[in-house]
Protein backbone atom coordinates (compact mmCIF):
# COMPACT_ATOMS: atom_id res chain seq x y z
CA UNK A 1 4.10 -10.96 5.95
CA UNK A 2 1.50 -8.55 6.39
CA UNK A 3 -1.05 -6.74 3.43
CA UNK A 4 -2.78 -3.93 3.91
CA UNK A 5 -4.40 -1.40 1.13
CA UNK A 6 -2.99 2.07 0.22
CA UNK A 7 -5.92 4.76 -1.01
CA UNK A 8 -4.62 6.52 -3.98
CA UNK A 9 -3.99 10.37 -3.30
CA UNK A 10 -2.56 10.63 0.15
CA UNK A 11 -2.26 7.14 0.62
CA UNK A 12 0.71 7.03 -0.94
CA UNK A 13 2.33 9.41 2.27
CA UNK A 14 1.56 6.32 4.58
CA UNK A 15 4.97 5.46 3.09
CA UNK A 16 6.76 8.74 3.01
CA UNK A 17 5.68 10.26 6.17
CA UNK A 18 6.19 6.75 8.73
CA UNK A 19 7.38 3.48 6.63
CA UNK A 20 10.03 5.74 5.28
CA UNK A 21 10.56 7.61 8.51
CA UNK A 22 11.92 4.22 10.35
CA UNK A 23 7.53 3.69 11.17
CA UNK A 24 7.48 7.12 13.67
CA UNK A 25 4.48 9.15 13.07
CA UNK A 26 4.34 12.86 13.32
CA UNK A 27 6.80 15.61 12.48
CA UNK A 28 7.26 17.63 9.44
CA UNK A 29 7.07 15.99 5.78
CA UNK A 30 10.00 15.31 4.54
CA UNK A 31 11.32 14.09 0.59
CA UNK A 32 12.90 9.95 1.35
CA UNK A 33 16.28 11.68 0.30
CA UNK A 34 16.51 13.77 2.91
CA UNK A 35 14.88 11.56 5.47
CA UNK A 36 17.75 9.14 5.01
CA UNK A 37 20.58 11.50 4.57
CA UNK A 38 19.92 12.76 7.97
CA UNK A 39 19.55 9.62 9.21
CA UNK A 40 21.22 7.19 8.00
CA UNK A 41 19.04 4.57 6.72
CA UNK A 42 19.47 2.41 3.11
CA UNK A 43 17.28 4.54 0.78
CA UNK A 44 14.31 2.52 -0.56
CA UNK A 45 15.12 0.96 -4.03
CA UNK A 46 12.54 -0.44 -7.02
CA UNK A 47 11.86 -3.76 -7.02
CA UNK A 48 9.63 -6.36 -9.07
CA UNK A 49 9.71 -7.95 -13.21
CA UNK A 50 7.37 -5.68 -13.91
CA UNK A 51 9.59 -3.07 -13.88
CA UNK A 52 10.80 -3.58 -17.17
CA UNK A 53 8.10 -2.19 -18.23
CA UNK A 54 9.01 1.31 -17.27
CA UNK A 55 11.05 3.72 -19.45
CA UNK A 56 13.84 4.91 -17.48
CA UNK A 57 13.97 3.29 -14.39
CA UNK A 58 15.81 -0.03 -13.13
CA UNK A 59 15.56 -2.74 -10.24
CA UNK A 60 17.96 -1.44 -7.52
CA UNK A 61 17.34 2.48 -8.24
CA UNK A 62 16.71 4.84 -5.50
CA UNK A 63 13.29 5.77 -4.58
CA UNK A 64 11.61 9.27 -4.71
CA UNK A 65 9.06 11.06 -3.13
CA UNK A 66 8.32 12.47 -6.47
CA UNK A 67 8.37 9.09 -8.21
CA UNK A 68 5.74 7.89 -5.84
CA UNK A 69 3.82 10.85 -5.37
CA UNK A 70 3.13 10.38 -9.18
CA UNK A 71 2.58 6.44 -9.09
CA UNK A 72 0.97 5.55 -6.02
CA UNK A 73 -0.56 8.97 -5.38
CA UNK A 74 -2.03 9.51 -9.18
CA UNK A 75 -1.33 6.07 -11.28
CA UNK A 76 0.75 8.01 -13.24
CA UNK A 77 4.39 7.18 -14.79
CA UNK A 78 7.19 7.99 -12.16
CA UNK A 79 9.12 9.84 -14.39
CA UNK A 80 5.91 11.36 -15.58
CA UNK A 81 7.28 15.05 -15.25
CA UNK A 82 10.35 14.35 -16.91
CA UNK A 83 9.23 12.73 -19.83
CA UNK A 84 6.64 15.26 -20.54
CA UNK A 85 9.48 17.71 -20.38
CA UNK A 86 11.57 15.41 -22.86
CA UNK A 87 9.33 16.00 -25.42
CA UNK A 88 10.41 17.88 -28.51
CA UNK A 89 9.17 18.40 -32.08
CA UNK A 90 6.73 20.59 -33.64
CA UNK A 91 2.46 19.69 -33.60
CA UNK A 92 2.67 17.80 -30.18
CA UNK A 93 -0.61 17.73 -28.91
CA UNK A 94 -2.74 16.72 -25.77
CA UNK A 95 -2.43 13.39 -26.33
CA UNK A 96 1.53 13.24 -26.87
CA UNK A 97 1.84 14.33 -23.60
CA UNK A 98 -0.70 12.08 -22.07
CA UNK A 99 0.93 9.27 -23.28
CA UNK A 100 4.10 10.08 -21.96
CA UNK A 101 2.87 10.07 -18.41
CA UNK A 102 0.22 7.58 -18.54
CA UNK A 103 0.33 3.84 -17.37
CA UNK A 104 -2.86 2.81 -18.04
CA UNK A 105 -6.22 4.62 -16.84
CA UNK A 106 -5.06 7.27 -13.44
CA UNK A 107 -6.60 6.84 -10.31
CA UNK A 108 -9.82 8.23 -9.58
CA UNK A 109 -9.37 10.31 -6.26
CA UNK A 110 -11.85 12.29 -4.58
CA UNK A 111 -11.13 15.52 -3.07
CA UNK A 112 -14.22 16.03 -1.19
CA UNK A 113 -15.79 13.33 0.96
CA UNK A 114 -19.42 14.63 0.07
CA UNK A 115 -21.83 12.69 -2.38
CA UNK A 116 -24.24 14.18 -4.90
CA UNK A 117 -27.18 13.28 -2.81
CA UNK A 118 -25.21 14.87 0.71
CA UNK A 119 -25.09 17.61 -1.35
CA UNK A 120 -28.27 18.25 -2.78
CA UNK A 121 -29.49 17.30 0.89
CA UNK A 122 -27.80 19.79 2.41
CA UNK A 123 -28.69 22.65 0.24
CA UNK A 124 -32.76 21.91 0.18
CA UNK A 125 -32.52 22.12 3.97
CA UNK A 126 -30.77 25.43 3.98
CA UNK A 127 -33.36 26.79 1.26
CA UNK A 128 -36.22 25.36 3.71
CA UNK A 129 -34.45 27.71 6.54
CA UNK A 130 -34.46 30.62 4.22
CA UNK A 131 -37.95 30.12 3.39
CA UNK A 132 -38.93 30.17 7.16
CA UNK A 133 -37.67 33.72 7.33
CA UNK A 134 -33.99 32.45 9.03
CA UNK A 135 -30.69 31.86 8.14
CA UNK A 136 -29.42 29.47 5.75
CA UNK A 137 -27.57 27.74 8.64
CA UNK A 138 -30.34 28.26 11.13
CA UNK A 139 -30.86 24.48 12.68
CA UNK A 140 -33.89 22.61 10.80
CA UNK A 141 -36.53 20.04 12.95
CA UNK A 142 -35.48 16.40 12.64
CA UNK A 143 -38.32 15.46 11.16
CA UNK A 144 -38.54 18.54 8.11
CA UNK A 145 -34.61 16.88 7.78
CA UNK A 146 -35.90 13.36 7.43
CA UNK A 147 -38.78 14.43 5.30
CA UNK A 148 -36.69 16.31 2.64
CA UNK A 149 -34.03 13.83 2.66
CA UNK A 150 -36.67 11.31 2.18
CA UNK A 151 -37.84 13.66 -0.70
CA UNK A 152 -34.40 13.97 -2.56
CA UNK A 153 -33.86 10.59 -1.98
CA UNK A 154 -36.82 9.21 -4.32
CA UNK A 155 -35.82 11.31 -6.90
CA UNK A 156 -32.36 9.89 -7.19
CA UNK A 157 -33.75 6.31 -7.05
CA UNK A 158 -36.59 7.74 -9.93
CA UNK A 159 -33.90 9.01 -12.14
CA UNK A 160 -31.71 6.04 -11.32
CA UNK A 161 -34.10 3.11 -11.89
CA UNK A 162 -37.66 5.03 -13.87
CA UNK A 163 -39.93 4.45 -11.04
CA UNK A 164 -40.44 5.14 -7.15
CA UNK A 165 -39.51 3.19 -4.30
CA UNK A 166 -41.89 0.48 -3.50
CA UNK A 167 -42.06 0.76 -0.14
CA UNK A 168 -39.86 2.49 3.25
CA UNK A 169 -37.75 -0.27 2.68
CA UNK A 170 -36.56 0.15 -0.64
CA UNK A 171 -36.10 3.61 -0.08
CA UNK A 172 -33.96 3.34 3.76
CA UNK A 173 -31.47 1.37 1.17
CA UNK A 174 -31.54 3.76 -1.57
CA UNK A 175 -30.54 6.41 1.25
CA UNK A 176 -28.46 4.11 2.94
CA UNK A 177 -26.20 3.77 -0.51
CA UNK A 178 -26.61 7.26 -1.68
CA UNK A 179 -25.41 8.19 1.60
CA UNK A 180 -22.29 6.44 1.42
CA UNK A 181 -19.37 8.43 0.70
CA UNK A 182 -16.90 7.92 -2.35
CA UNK A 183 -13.97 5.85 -1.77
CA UNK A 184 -10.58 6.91 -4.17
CA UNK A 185 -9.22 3.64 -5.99
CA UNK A 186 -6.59 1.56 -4.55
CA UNK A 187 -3.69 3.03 -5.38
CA UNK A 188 -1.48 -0.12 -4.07
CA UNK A 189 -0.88 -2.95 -1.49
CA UNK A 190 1.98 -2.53 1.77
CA UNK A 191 3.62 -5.72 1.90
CA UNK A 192 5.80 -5.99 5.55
CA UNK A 193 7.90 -8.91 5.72
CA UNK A 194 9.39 -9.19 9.60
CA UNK A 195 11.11 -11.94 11.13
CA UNK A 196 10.71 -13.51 14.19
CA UNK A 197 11.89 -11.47 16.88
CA UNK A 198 15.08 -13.65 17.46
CA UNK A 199 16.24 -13.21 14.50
CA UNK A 200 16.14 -9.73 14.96
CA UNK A 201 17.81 -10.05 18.22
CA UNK A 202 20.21 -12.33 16.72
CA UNK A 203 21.19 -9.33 14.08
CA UNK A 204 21.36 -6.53 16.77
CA UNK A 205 24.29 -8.51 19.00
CA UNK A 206 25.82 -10.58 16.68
CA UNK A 207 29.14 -9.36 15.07
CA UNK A 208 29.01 -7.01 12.22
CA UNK A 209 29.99 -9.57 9.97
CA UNK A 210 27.39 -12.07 11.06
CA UNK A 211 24.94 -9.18 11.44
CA UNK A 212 25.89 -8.94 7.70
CA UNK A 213 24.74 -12.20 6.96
CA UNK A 214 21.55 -12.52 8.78
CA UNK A 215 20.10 -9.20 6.83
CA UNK A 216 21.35 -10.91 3.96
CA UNK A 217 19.33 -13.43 4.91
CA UNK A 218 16.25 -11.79 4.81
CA UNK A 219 16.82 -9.82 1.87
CA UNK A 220 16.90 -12.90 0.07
CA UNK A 221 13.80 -14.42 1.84
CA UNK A 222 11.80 -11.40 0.94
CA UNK A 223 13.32 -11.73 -2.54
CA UNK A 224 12.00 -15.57 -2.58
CA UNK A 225 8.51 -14.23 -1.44
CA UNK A 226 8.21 -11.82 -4.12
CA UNK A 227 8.73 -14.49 -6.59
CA UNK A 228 6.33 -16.96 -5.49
CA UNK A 229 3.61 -13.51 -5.73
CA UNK A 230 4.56 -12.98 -8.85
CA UNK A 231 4.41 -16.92 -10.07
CA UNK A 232 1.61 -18.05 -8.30
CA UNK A 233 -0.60 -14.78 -7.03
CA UNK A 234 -0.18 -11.67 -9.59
CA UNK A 235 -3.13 -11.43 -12.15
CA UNK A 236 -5.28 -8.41 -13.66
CA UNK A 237 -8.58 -8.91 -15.41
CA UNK A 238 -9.78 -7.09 -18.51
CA UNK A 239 -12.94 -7.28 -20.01
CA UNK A 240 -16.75 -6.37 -19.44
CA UNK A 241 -16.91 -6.34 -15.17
CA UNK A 242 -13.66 -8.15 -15.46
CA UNK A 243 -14.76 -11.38 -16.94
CA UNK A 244 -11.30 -12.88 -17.55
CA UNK A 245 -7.83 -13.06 -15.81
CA UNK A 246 -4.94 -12.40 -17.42
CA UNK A 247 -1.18 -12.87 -17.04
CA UNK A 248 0.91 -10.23 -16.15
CA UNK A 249 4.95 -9.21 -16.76
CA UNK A 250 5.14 -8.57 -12.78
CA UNK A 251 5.46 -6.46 -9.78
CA UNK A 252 6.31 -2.62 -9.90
CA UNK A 253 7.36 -1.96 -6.55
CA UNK A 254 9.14 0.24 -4.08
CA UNK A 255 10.81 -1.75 -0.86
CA UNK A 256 12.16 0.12 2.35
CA UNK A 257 14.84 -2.09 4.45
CA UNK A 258 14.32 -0.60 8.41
CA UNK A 259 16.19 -1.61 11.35
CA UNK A 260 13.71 -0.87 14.22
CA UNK A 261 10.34 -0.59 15.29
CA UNK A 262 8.42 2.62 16.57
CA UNK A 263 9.72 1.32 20.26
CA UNK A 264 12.93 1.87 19.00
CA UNK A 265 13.68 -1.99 19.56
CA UNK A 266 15.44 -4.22 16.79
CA UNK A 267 13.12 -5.10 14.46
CA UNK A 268 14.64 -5.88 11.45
CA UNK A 269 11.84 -5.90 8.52
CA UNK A 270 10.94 -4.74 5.28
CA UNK A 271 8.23 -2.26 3.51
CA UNK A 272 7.47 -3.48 0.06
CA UNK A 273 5.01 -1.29 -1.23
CA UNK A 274 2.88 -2.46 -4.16
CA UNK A 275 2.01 -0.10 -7.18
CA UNK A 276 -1.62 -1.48 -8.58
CA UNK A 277 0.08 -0.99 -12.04
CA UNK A 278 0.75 -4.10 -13.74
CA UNK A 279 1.30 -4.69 -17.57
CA UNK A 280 -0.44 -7.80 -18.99
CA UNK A 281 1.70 -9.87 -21.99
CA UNK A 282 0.00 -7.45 -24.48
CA UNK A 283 1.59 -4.43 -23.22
CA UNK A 284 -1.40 -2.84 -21.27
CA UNK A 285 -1.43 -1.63 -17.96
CA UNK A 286 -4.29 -2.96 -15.87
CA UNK A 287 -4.83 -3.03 -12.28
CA UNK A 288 -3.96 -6.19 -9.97
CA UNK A 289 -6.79 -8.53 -9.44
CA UNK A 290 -6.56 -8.26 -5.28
CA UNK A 291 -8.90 -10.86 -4.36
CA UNK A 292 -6.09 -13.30 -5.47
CA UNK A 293 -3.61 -11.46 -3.91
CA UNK A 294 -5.24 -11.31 -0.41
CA UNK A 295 -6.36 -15.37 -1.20
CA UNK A 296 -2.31 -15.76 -1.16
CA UNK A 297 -1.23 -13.71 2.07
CA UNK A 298 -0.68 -16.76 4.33
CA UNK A 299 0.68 -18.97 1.34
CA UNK A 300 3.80 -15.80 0.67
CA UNK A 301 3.79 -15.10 4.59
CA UNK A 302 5.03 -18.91 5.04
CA UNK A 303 7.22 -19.00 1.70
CA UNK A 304 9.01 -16.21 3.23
CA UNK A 305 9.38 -17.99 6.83
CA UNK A 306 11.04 -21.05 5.14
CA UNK A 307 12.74 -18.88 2.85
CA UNK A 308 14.65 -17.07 6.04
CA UNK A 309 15.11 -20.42 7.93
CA UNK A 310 16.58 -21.65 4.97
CA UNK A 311 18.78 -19.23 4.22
CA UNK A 312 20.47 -18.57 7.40
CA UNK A 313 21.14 -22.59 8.01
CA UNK A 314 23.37 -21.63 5.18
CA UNK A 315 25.26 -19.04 7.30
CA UNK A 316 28.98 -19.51 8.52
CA UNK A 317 28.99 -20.82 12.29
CA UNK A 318 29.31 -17.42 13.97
CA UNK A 319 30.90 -19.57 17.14
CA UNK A 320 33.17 -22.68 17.98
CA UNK A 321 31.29 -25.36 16.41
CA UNK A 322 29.47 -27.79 18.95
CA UNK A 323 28.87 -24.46 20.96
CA UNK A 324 25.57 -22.69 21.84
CA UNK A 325 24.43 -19.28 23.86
CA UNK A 326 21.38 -17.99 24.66
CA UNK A 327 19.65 -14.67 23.94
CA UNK A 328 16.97 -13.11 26.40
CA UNK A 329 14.42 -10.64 25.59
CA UNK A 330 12.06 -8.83 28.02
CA UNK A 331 8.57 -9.36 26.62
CA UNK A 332 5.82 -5.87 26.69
CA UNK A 333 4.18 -8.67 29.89
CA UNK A 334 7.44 -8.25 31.39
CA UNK A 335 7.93 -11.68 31.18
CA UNK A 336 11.03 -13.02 29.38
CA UNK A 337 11.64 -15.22 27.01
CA UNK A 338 15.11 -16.64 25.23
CA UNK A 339 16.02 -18.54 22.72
CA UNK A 340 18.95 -20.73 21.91
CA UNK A 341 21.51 -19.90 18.96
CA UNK A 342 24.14 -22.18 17.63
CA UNK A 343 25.72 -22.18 14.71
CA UNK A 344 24.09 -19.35 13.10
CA UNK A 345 20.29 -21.40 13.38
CA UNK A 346 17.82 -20.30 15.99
CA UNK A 347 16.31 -22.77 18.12
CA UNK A 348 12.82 -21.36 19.94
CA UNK A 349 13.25 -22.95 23.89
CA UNK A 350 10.51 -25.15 25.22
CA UNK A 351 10.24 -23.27 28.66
């Protein structure tokens, strides 16, 4: 299993534009509905406890772009739209229809990349241009740049902290972190479960029926990961800087079953994407503590190894018991590799 971070706003399209694109890049945007219309793949479907938690939706329903676009792209409800639309009665006001689409505090995303200081930096060097006699975009000495960013700089750190730098020092930090640009929240965590690349092989040309049973398999592994997150790794904090954990009801999450890699090789693996929306036992909706989450990537990686090893030992003997073959896959060295399958368990060869 692999975790990565999704940046609310766009980061959400990570998920619309490859994960749910079978993990191609480029071409047009397209809504997960048509995507796998055209193309056959098992639309993605909500997943996690938590999502009892939200009015209208189910485990097992089909995902939208929509529905995403307003979770993991805003922190909003999925059905946000609709429910505001539901709403009927006379003297509804601002905060009627807030609720409706609000889980908890929205995202903070950033539309421009530029800070207040960049800003302010930028437009005292244009007004020392104009004040040369050129134009406002007429190219300034380094040094008359350095000096006025120097200049804005101390005020900031004056109206930050009530005095002046102490010394260069102080102030090359104070530029150094007024310099840095705004970051939108986390919006939610890519979780990939993928299986060892036998067992994908294994899948691609085995019989439909035992190719049935190995994706089965890992359904069920990935399920059995999820569960040990939510048991031993979910948590939010509340309080002042987040000075104590709390429980939570569980994940709310979106997971996309795809059948190869970008290659277009059999890779057999799953997209569970994370929203940071979790509801504590008091009915709030808090973000998830990630330090614990990240602290428990190897510990759900393994649960879901065991998990899939497990489960397909439990799988019908695809061949004449007592009987073994061999599968062989070209490595990207060009070297090859194989490994040996009886029974329906895969057994990595020594050589």
């Amino acid at each position: 299993m692999s975790l990565h971070k999704l940046t609310a706003g766009t980061g959400y399209t990570y998920l619309t534009r490859q994960v749910a694109a079978h993990d191609r890049a480029g071409g047009p945007r397209t809504t997960l509905a048509t995507y796998y219309s055209e193309r056959g793949e098992t639309p993605g479907r909500w997943v996690g406890s938590g999502m009892s938690g939200i009015d209208g939706l189910a485990v097992g329903d089909e995902v939208t772009a929509q529905q995403m676009r307003l979770l993991f792209g805003f922190g909003l409800h999925p059905l946000a739209e609709l429910r505001e639309e539901s709403l009927q009665g006379p003297g509804l006001s601002e905060r009627d229809y807030r609720a409706a689409r609000r889980l908890g505090v929205p995202y903070k995303v950033y539309t421009s990349g530029a800070t207040a200081f960049q800003v302010e930096v930028a437009q005292r060097i244009e007004e020392h241009a104009a004040s040369l006699g050129h134009p406002r975009d007429y190219p300034v000495a380094a040094a008359d740049r350095a000096r006025i960013r120097s200049q804005v700089a101390t005020e900031f750190f004056r109206a930050e902290h009530g005095r002046d730098p102490r010394d260069a020092r102080e102030l090359s930090g104070a530029v150094a972190k007024l310099s840095r640009p705004r970051t939108s929240a986390v919006g939610g965590f890519d979780l990939t479960f993928s299986p060892v690349k036998s067992v994908s092989t294994l899948w691609a040309v085995a019989p439909p029926d035992v190719a049935v049973q190995v994706e089965l398999a890992h359904h069920d592994a990935v399920t059995d990961a999820l569960a040990f997150i939510e048991k031993q790794a979910l948590y939010s904090r509340e309080g002042t800087n987040g000075v104590r954990q709390v429980d939570v009801t569980g994940l709310v999450a979106a997971a996309f079953r795809h059948r190869d890699s970008r290659a277009g090789d059999p890779d057999l693996h799953t997209h569970v994407a994370v929203a940071n929306k979790v509801q504590t036992l008091s009915g709030k909706w808090l973000a998830i503590d990630g330090r614990i989450l990240f602290k428990a990537k190897v510990a759900a990686s393994e649960t879901y190894n065991t998990a899939l090893e497990k489960h397909l030992r439990t799988l019908g003997c695809p061949m004449i018991p007592g009987h073994e073959f061999w599968v062989f896959q070209a490595t990207s060295w060009g070297l090859l590799w194989r490994s040996r399958i009886s029974c329906g368990v895969l057994y990595p060869s020594p050589e």
